[in-house]
Protein backbone atom coordinates (compact mmCIF):
# COMPACT_ATOMS: atom_id res chain seq x y z
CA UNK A 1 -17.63 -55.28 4.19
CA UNK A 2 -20.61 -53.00 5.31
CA UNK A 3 -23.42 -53.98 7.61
CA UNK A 4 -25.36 -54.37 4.51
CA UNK A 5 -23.73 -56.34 2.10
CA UNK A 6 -24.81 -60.14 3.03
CA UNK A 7 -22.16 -62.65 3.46
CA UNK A 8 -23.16 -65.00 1.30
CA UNK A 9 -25.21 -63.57 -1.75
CA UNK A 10 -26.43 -66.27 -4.47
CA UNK A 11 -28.22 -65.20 -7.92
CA UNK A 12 -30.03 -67.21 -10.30
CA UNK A 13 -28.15 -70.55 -9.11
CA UNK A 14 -28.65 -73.60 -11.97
CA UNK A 15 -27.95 -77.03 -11.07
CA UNK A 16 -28.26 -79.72 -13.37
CA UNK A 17 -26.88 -83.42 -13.55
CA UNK A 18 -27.06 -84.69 -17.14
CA UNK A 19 -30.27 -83.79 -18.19
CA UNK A 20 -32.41 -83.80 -14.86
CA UNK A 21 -32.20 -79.78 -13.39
CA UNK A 22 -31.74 -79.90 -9.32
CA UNK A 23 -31.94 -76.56 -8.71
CA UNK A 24 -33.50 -74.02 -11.17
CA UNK A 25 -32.80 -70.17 -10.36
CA UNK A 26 -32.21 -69.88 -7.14
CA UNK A 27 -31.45 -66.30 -5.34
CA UNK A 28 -30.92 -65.95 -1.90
CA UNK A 29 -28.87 -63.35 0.30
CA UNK A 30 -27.42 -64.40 3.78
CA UNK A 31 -26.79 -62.02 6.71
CA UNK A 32 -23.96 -61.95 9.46
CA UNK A 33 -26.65 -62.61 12.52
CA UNK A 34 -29.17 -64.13 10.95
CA UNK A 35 -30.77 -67.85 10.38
CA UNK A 36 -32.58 -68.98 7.93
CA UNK A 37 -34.53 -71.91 7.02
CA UNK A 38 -34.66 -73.96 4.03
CA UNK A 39 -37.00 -76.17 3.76
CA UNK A 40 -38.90 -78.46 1.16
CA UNK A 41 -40.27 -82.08 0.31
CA UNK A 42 -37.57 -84.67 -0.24
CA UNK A 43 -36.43 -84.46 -3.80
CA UNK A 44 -36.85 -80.52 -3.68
CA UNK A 45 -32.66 -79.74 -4.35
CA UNK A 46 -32.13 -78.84 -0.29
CA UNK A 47 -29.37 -81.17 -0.36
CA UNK A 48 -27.70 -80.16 -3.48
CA UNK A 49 -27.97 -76.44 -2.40
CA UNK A 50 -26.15 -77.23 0.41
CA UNK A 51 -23.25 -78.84 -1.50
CA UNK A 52 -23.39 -75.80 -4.17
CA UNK A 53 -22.49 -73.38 -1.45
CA UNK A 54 -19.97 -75.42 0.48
CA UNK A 55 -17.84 -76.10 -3.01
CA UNK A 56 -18.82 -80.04 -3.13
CA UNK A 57 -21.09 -79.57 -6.32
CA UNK A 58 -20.52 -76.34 -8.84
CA UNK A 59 -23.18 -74.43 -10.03
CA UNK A 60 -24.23 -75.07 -13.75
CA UNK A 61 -24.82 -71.29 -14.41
CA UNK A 62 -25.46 -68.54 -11.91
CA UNK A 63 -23.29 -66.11 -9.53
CA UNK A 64 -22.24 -66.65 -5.89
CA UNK A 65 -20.39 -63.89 -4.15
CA UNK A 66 -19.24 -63.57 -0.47
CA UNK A 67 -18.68 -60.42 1.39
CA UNK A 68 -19.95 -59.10 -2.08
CA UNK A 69 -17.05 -60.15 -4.25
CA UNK A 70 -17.94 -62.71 -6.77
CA UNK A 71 -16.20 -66.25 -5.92
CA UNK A 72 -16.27 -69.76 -7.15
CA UNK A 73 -15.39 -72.79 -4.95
CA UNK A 74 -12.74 -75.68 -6.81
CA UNK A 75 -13.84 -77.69 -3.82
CA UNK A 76 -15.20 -78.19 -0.30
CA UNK A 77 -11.30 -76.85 1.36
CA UNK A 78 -12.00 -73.52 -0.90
CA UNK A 79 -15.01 -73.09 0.84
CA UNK A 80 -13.65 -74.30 4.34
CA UNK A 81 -10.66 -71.71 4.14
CA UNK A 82 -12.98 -68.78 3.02
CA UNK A 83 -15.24 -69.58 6.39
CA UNK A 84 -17.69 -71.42 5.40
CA UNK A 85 -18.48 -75.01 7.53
CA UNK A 86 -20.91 -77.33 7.22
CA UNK A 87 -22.65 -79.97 9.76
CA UNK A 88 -23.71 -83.04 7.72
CA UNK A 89 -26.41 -85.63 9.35
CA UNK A 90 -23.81 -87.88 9.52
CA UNK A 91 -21.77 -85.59 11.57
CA UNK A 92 -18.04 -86.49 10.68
CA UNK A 93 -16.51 -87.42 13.46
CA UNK A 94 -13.73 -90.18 14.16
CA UNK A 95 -15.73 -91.94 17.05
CA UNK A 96 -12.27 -93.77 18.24
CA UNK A 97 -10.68 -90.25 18.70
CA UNK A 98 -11.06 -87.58 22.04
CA UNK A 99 -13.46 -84.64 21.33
CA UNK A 100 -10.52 -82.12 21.25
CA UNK A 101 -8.86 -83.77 18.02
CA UNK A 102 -11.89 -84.17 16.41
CA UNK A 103 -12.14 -80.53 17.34
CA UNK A 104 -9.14 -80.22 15.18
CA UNK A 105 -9.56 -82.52 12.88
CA UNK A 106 -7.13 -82.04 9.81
CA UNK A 107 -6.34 -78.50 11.77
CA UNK A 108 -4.13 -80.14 14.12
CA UNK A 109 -2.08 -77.85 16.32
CA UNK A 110 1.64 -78.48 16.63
CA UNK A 111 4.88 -77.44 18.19
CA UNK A 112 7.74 -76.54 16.70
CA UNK A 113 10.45 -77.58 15.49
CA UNK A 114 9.96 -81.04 15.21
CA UNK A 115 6.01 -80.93 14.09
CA UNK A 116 4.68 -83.41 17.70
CA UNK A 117 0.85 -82.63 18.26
CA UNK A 118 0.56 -79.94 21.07
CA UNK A 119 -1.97 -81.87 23.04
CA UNK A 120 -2.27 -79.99 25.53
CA UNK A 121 -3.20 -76.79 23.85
CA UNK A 122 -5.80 -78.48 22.15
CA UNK A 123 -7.57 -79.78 24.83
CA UNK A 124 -7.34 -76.49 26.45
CA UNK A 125 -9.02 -74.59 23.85
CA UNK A 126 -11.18 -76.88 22.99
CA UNK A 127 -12.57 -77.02 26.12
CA UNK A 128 -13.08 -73.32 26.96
CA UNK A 129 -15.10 -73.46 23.11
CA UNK A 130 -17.86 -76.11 25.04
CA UNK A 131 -17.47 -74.00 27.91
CA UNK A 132 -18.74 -70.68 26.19
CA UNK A 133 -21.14 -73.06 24.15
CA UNK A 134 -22.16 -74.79 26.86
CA UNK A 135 -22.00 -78.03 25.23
CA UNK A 136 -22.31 -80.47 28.12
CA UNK A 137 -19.65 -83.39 28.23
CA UNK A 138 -17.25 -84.92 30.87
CA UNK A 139 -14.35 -83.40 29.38
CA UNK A 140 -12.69 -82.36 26.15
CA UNK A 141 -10.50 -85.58 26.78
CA UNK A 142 -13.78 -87.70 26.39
CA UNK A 143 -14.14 -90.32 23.58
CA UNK A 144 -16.68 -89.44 20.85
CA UNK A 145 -18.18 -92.93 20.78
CA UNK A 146 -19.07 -92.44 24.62
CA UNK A 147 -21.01 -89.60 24.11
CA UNK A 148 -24.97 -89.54 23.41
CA UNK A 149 -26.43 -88.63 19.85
CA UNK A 150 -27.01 -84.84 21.24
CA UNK A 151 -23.84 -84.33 22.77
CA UNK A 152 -22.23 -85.46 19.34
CA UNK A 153 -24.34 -83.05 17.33
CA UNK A 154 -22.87 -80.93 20.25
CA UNK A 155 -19.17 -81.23 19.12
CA UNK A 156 -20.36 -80.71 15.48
CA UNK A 157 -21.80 -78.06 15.98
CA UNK A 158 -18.99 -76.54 18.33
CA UNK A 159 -16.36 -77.27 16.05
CA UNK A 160 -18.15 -75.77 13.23
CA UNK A 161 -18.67 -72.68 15.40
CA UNK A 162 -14.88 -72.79 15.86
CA UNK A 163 -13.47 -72.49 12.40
CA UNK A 164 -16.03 -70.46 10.58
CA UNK A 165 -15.58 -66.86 10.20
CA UNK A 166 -19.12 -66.28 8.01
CA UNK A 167 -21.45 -69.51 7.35
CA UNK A 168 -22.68 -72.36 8.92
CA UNK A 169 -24.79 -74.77 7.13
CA UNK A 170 -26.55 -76.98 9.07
CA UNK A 171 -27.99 -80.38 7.42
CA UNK A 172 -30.46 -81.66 9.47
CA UNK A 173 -29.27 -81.10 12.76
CA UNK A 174 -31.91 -82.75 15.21
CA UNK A 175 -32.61 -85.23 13.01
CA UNK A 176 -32.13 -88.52 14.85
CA UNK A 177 -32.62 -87.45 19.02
CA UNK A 178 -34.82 -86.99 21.17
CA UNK A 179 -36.81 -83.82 22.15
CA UNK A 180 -34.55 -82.92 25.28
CA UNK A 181 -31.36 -83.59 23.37
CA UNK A 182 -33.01 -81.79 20.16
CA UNK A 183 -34.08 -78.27 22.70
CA UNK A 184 -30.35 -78.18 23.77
CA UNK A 185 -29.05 -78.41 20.19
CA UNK A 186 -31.61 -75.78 19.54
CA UNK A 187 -30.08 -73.57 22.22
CA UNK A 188 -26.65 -74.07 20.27
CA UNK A 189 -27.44 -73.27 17.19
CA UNK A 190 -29.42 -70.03 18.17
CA UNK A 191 -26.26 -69.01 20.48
CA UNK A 192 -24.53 -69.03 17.02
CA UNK A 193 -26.25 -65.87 16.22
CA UNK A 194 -24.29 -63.84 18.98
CA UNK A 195 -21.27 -64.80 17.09
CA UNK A 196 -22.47 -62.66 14.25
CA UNK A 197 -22.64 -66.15 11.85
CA UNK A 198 -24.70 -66.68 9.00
CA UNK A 199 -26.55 -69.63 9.43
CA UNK A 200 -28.33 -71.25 6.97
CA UNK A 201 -30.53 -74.48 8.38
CA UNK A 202 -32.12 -77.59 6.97
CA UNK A 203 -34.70 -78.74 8.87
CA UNK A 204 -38.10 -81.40 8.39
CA UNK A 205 -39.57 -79.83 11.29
CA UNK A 206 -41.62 -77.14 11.23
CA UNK A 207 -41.89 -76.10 14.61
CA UNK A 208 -38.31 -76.25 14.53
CA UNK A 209 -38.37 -73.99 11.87
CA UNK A 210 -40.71 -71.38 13.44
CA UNK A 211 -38.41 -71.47 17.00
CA UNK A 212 -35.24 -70.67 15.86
CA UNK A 213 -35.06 -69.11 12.49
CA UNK A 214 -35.74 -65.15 11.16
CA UNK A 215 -36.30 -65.83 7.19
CA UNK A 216 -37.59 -69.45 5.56
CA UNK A 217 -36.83 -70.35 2.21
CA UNK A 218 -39.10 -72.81 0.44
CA UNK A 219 -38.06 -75.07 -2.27
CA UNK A 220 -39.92 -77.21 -4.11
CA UNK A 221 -38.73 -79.69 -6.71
CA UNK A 222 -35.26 -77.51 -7.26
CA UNK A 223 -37.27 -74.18 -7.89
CA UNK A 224 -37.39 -71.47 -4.83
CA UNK A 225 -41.03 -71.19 -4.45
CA UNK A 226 -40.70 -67.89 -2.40
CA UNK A 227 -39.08 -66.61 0.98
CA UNK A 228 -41.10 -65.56 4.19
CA UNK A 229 -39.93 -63.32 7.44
CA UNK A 230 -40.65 -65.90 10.15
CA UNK A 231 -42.60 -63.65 12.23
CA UNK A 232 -44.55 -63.00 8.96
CA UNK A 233 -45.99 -66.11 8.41
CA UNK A 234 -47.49 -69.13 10.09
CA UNK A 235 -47.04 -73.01 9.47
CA UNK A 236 -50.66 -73.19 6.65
CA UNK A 237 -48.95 -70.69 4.72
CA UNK A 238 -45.35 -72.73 4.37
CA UNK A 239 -47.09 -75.81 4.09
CA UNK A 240 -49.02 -74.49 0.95
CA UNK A 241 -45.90 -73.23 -0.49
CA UNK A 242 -44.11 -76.95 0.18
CA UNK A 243 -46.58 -78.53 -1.33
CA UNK A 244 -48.51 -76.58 -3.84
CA UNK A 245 -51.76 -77.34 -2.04
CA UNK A 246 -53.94 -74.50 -0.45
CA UNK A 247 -54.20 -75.44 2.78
């Protein structure tokens, strides 16, 4: 792959259940390096955009192709093993469990011969991963359900950051805490960049928006209403485009 062929390119995407259209052609290229926002009333296909490009839903007609070769997801492990990870607002994560094997979750590292769970390697790399994320817990040996709302987005996020090798789509991140928990998951997810990860983000806040990403998409009841360089644009502009209403 060259510098300039995106890692995720999608062209005239069609989505539609029955006879109600989700998403009517959609085109949008995604960069190693770069974040973008999409954003858009409830209702506007976000959601199902998401699922297209992580392999949950198939498209009805149009073309996806990554690293610039033309691919097609059977399912969500497709996507997984071709680098692609998603964080879902409901985060995914066996609360009973320590944060390293939810770090591994279905990856599970083992020794040989006799297939035992190597433990201890692990927790080891798991914890130099929130180390160089700086994702602040006790330990990788802490329990998921004793860790606050932010610090769980934290592992999330981590993991995510972990196993992809191009895309991270992020579904409502900040959602549900609080604005010093929300500015440290904001830190995460614009460390991601260094990695040279796409990162495609979902988010209801527009100042959110603005901070962290470099292109916003706007959708608006499952057709792409346009695409804007962040530093290009300002909040009456995007609004407008959300909602059809000159602001």
């Amino acid at each position: 792959m060259n510098g300039t062929t995106p890692v995720l390119s999608l062209k005239n995407i069609h989505k539609a259940f029955g006879g109600v259209v989700a998403i009517q052609d959609f085109s949008l290229d995604l960069k190693a390096g770069e974040i973008v926002a999409l954003v858009g009333d409830n209702g506007a296909g976000k959601s199902t955009l998401i699922k297209i490009i992580s392999g949950v839903h198939k498209p009805t007609s149009g073309e996806i192709r990554l690293d610039g070769e033309e691919t097609a997801f059977s399912d969500a492990s497709s996507a997984r093993e071709r680098g692609i990870e998603v964080v879902y607002q409901d985060l995914a994560l066996a609360v009973e469990q320590p944060v390293y094997m939810n770090m591994f979750l279905g990856r599970e590292l083992t020794k040989k011969p006799f297939g035992l769970l190597d433990k201890v390697s692990m927790r080891k790399e798991c914890q130099e991963l929130v180390d160089e994320l700086d994702v602040r817990i006790p330990s990788a040996s802490s329990t998921i359900r004793d860790l606050s709302g932010g610090q769980r987005q934290g592992i999330a996020i981590a993991r995510s950051a972990h196993w992809a090798s191009k895309l991270i789509l992020l579904d409502e991140p900040t959602a549900a805490l609080g604005v010093a928990e929300t500015a440290k998951v904001e830190e995460l997810v614009a460390s991601l960049k260094k990695k040279n990860l796409a990162i495609l983000i979902i988010s209801d806040s527009l100042d959110q928006v603005f901070r962290l990403s470099d292109r916003i998409c706007v959708l608006r009841r499952g057709q792409q209403i346009g695409v804007r360089k962040t530093s290009e644009t300002d909040k009456n502009e995007i609004v407008s485009m959300i909602t059809g209403v000159d602001s």
